[in-house]
C-alpha atoms as a PDB file:
ATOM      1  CA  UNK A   1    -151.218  97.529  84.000  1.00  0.00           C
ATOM      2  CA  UNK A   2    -148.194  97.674  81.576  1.00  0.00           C
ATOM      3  CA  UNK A   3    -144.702  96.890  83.460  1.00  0.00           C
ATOM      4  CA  UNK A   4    -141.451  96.199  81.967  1.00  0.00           C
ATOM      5  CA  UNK A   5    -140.654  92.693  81.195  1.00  0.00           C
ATOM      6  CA  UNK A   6    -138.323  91.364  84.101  1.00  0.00           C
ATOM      7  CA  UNK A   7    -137.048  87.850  85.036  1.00  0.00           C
ATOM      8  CA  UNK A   8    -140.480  87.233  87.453  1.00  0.00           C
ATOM      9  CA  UNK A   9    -142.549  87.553  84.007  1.00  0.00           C
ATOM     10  CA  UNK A  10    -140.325  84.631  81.916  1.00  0.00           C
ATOM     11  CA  UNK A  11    -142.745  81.805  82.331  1.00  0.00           C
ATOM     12  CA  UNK A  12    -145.285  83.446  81.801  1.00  0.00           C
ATOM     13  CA  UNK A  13    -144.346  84.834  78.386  1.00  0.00           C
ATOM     14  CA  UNK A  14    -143.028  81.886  77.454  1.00  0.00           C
ATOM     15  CA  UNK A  15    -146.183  80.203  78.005  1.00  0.00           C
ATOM     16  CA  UNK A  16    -148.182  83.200  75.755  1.00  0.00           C
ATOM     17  CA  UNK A  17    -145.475  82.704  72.858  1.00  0.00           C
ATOM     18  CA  UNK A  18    -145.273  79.172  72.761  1.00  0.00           C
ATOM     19  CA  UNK A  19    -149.461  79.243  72.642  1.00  0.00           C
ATOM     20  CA  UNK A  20    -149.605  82.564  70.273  1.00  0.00           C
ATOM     21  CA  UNK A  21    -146.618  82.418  68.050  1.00  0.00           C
ATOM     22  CA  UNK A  22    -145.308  80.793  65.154  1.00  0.00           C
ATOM     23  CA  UNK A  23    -141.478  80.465  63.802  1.00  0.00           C
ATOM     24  CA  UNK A  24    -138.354  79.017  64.337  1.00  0.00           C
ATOM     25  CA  UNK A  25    -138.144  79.518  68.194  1.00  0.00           C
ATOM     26  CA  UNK A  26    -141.407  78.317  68.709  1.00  0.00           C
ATOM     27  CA  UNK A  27    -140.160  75.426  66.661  1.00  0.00           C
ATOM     28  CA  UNK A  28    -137.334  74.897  69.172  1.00  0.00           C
ATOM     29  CA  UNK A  29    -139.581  74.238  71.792  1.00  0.00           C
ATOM     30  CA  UNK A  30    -140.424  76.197  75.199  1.00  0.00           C
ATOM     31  CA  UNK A  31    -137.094  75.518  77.061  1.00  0.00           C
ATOM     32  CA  UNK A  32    -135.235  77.808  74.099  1.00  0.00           C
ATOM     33  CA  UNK A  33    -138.226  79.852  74.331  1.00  0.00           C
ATOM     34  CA  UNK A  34    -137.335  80.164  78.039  1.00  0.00           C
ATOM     35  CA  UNK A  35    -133.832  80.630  77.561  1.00  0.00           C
ATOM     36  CA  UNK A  36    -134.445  83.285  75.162  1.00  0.00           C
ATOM     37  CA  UNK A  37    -136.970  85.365  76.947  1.00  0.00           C
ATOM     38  CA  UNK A  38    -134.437  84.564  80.227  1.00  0.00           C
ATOM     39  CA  UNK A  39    -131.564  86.343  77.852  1.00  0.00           C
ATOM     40  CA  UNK A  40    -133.529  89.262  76.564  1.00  0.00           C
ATOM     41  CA  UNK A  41    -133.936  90.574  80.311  1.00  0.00           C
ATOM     42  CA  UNK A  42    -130.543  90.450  81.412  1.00  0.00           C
ATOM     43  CA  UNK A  43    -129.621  92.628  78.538  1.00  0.00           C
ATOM     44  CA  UNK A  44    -130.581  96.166  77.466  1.00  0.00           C
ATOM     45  CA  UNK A  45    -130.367  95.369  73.807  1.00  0.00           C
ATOM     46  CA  UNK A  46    -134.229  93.869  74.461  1.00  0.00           C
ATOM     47  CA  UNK A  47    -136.709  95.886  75.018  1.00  0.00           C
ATOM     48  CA  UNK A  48    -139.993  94.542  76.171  1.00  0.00           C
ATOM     49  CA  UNK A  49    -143.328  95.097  78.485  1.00  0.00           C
ATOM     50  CA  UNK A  50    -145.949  92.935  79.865  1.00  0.00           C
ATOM     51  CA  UNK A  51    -149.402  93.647  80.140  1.00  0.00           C
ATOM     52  CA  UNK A  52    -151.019  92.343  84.112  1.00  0.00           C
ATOM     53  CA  UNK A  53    -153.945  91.673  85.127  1.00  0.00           C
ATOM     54  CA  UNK A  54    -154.492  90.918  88.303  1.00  0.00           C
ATOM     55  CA  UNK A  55    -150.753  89.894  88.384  1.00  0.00           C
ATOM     56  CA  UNK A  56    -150.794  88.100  85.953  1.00  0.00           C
ATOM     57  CA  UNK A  57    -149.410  88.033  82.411  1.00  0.00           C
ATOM     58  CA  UNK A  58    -151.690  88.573  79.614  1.00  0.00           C
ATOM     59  CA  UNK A  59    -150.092  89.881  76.778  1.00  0.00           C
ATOM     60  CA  UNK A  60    -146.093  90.953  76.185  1.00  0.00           C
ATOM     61  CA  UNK A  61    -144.165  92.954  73.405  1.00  0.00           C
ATOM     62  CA  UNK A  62    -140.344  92.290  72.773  1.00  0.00           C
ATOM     63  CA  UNK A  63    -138.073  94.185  70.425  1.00  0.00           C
ATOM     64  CA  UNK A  64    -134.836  96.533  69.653  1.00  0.00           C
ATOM     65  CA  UNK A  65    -133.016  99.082  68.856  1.00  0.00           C
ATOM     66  CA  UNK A  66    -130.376  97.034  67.749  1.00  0.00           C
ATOM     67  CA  UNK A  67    -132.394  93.697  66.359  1.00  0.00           C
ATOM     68  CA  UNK A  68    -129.575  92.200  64.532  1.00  0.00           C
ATOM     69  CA  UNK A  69    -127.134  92.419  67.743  1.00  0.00           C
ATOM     70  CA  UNK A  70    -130.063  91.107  70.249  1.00  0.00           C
ATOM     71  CA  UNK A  71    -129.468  87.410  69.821  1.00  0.00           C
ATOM     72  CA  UNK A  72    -126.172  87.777  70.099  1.00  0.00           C
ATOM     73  CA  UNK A  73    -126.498  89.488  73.499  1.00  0.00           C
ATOM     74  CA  UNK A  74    -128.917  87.201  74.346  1.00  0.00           C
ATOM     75  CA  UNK A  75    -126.846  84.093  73.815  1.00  0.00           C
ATOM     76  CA  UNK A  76    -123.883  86.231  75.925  1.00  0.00           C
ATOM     77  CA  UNK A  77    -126.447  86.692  78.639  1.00  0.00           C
ATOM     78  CA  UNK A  78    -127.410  83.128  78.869  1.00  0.00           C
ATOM     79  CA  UNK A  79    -125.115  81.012  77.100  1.00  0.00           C
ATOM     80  CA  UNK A  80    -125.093  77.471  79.126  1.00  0.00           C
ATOM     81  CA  UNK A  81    -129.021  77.215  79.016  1.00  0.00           C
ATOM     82  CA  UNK A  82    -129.441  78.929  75.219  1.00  0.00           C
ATOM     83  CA  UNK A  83    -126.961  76.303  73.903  1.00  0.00           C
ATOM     84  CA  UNK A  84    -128.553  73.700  75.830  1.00  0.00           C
ATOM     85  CA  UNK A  85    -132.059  74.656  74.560  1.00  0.00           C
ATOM     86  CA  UNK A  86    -130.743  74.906  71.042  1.00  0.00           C
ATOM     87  CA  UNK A  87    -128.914  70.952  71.029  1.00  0.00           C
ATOM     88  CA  UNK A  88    -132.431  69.661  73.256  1.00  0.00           C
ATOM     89  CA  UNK A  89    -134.403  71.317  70.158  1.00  0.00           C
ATOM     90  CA  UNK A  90    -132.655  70.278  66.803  1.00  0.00           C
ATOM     91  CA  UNK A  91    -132.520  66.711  68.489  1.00  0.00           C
ATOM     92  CA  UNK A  92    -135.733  66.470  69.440  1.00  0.00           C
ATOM     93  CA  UNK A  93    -137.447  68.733  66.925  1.00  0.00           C
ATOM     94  CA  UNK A  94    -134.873  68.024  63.361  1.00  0.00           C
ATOM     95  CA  UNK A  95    -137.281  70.020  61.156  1.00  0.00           C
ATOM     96  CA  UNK A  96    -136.263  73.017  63.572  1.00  0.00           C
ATOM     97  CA  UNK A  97    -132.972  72.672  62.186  1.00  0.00           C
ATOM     98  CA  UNK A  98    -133.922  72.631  58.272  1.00  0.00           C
ATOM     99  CA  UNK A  99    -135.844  75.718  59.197  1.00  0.00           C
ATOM    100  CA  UNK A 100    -132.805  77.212  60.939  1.00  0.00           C
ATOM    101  CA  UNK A 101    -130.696  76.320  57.416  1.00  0.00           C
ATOM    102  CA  UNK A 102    -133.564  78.146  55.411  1.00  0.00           C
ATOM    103  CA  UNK A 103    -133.717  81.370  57.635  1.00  0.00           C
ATOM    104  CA  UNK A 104    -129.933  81.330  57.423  1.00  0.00           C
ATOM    105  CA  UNK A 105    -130.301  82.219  53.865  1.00  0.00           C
ATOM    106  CA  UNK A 106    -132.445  85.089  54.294  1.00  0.00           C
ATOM    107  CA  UNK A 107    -135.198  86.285  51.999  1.00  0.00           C
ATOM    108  CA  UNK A 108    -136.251  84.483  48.497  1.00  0.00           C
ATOM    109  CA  UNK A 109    -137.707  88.078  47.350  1.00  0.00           C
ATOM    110  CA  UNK A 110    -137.853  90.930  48.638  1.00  0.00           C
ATOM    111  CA  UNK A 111    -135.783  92.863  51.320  1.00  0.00           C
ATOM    112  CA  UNK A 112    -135.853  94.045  54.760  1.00  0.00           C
ATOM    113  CA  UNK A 113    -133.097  96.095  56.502  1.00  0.00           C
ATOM    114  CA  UNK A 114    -132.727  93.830  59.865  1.00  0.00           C
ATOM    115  CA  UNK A 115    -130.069  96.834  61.414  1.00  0.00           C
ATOM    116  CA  UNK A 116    -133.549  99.028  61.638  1.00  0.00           C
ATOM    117  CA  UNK A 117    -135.307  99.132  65.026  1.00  0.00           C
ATOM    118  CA  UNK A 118    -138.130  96.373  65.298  1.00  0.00           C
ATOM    119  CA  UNK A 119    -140.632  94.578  67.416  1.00  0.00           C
ATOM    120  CA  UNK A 120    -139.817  91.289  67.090  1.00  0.00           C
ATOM    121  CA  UNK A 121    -142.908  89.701  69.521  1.00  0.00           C
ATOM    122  CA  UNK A 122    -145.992  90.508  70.200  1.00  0.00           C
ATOM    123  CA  UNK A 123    -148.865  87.985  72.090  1.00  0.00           C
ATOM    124  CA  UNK A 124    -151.860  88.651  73.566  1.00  0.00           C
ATOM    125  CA  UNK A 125    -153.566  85.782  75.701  1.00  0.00           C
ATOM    126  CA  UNK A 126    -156.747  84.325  73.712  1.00  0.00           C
ATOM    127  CA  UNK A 127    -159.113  85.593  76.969  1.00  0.00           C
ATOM    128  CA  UNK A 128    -157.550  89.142  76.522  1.00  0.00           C
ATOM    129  CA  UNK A 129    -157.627  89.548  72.782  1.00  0.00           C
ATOM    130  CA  UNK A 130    -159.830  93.005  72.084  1.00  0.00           C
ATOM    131  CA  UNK A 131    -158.826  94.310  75.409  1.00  0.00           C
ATOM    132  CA  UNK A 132    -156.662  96.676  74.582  1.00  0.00           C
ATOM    133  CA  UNK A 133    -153.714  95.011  76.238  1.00  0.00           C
ATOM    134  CA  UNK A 134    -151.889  94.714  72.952  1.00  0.00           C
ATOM    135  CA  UNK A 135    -152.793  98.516  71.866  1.00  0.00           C
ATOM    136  CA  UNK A 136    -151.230  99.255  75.642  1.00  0.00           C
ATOM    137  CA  UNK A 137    -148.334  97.446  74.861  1.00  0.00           C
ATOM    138  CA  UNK A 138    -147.659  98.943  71.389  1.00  0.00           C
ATOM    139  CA  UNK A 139    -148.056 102.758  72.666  1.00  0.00           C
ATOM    140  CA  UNK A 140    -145.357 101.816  75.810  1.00  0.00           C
ATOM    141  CA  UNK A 141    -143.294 100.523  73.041  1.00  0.00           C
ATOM    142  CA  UNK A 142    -143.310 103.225  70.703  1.00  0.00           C
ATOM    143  CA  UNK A 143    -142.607 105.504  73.560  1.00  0.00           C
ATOM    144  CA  UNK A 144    -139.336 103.559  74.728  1.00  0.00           C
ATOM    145  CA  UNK A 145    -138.298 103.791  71.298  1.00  0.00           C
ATOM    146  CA  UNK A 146    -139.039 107.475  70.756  1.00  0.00           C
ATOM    147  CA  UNK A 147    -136.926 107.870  74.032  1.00  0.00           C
ATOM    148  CA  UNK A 148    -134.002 105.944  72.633  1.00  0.00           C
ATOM    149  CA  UNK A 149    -133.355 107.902  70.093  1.00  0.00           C
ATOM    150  CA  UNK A 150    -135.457 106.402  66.770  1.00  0.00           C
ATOM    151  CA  UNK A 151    -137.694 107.929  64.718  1.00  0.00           C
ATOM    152  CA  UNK A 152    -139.256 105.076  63.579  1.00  0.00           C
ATOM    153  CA  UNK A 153    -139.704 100.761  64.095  1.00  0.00           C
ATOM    154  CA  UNK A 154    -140.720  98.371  61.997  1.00  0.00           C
ATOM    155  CA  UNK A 155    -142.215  94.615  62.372  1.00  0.00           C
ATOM    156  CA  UNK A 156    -143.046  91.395  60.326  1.00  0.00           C
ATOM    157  CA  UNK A 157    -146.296  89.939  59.323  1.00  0.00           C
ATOM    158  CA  UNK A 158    -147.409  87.009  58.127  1.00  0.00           C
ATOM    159  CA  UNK A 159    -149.497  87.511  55.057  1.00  0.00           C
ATOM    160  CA  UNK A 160    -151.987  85.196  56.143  1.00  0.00           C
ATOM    161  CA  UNK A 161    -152.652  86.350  59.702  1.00  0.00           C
ATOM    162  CA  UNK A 162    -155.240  88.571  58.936  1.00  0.00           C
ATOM    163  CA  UNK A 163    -156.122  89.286  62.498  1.00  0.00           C
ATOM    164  CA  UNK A 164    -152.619  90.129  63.404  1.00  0.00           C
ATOM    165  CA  UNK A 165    -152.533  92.915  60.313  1.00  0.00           C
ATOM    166  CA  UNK A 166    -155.724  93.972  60.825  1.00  0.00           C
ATOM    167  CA  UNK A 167    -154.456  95.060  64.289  1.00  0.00           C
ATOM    168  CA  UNK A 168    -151.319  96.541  63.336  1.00  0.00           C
ATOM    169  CA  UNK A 169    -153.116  98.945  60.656  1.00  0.00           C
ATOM    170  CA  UNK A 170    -155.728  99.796  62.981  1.00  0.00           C
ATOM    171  CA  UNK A 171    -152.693 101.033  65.107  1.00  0.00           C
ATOM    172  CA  UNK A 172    -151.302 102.880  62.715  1.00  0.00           C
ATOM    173  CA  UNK A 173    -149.007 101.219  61.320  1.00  0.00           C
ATOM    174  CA  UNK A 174    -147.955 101.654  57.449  1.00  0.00           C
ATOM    175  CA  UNK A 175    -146.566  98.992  54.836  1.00  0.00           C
ATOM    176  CA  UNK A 176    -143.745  99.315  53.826  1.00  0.00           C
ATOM    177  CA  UNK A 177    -142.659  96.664  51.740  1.00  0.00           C
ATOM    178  CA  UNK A 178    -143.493  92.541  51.554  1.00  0.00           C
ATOM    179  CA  UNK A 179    -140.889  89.601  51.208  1.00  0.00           C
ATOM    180  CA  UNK A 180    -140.799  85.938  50.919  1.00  0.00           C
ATOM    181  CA  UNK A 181    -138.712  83.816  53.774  1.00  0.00           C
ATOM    182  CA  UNK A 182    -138.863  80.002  54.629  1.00  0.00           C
ATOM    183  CA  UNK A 183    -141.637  79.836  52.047  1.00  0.00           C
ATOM    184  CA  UNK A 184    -143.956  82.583  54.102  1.00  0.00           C
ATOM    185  CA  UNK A 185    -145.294  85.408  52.306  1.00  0.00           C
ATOM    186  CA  UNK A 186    -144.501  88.540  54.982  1.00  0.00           C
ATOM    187  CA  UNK A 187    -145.360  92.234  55.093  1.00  0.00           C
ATOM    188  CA  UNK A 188    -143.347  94.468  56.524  1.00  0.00           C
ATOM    189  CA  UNK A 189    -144.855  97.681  58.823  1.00  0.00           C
ATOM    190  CA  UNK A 190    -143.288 100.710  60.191  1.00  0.00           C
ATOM    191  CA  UNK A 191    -144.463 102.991  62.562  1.00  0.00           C
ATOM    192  CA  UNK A 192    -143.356 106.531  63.079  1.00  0.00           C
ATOM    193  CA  UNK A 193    -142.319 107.176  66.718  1.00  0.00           C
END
C-alpha cells in the first residue's frame, strides 16, 4: 500500500536510507538523517510516499517541486534538532565536513539545473527489492507532480549503480545529461509527467 510519508513513518525511513543510500547525509549519520526526514514532513516543499506492508515501511520516495528551497524549509521546520544533528555529525564524522566543502562547490563538469523539480530519495528495503514497491512509489510520485503543476522531474544517478539505472530506464526514464561532483561520475534522468 502506498501512503504519504507522515511523521509515524520517520524511523522507519531513516532506517531504509541510512541502510540503502549513499552521500553526504548518510555521511552525517542517522540522527541528521532523522532530523531531515522529521523536516521534510512538516513542510509542503517535500514531497514523499512510503510503500507498507503489513504496516510496515518497505520502501520510500522523497522529492520537490522546489528542490533548491527544500533544505531550507527543512532546516525552518526543524531547526534545534537539524543544527544539532549537523554539529553531532562534522564532530563525530570530520570527513562529512570535507564532503560538505566539496558539494559546496558544485559540479567539476557538467551541469544540472537544481531549480527543476526532482526526486531526491528513493530506497527500497533489500527483502522488497523486485517487488514493485519502488515502481509503486515512482508512478504516485509522478502523479503528485503532474498535479502540481510540472511537466516533467528529474533525478541523480550514480554512474556506477547499475542496479539503480537499470531501474530508472526500465521506468521510463530518459538521460539527459551526466556530471562530475565530489569525485562521482552522475547521470542525470528526467521523466515526463
Amino acid at each position: 500500500m502506498i501512503e504519504q510519508m507522515g511523521p509515524e513513518h520517520v524511523a522507519d525511513v531513516t532506517r531504509l536510507h541510512c541502510a540503502g543510500l549513499g552521500g553526504l547525509l548518510t555521511s552525517l549519520g542517522p540522527q541528521a538523517v532523522r532530523a531531515y526526514y522529521t523536516g521534510c514532513v512538516r513542510t509542503r516543499t517535500a514531497v514523499g510516499f512510503v510503500a507498507l506492508e503489513q504496516g510496515v515501511v518497505r520502501a520510500f520516495v522523497l522529492g520537490s517541486m522546489y528542490p533548491s528551497r527544500l533544505r531550507r524549509r527543512v532546516v525552518h521546520h526543524n531547526r534545534g534538532p537539524v543544527l544539532a544533528a549537523l554539529a553531532i555529525g562534522f564532530v563525530t564524522r570530520p570527513r562529512s565536513l570535507a564532503l560538505l566543502v566539496k558539494l559546496s562547490r558544485g559540479p567539476e563538469e557538467g551541469d544540472y539545473d537544481p531549480r527543476v523539480p526532482e526526486l531526491i530519495y528513493l530506497a527500497v528495503d533489500a527483502t522488497s527489492i523486485g517487488s514493485g514497491a519502488g515502481a509503486d512509489l515512482v508512478k504516485a510520485f509522478t502523479q503528485e507532480m503532474r498535479g502540481a503543476g510540472a511537466f516533467f522531474y528529474e533525478l541523480s544517478v550514480d554512474d556506477a549503480d547499475a542496479q539503480a539505472i537499470q531501474f530508472y530506464e526500465g521506468q521510463g526514464f530518459r538521460r539527459v545529461g551526466r556530471y562530475r561532483e565530489a569525485g562521482i561520475a552522475r547521470r542525470r534522468y528526467a521523466m515526463d509527467t
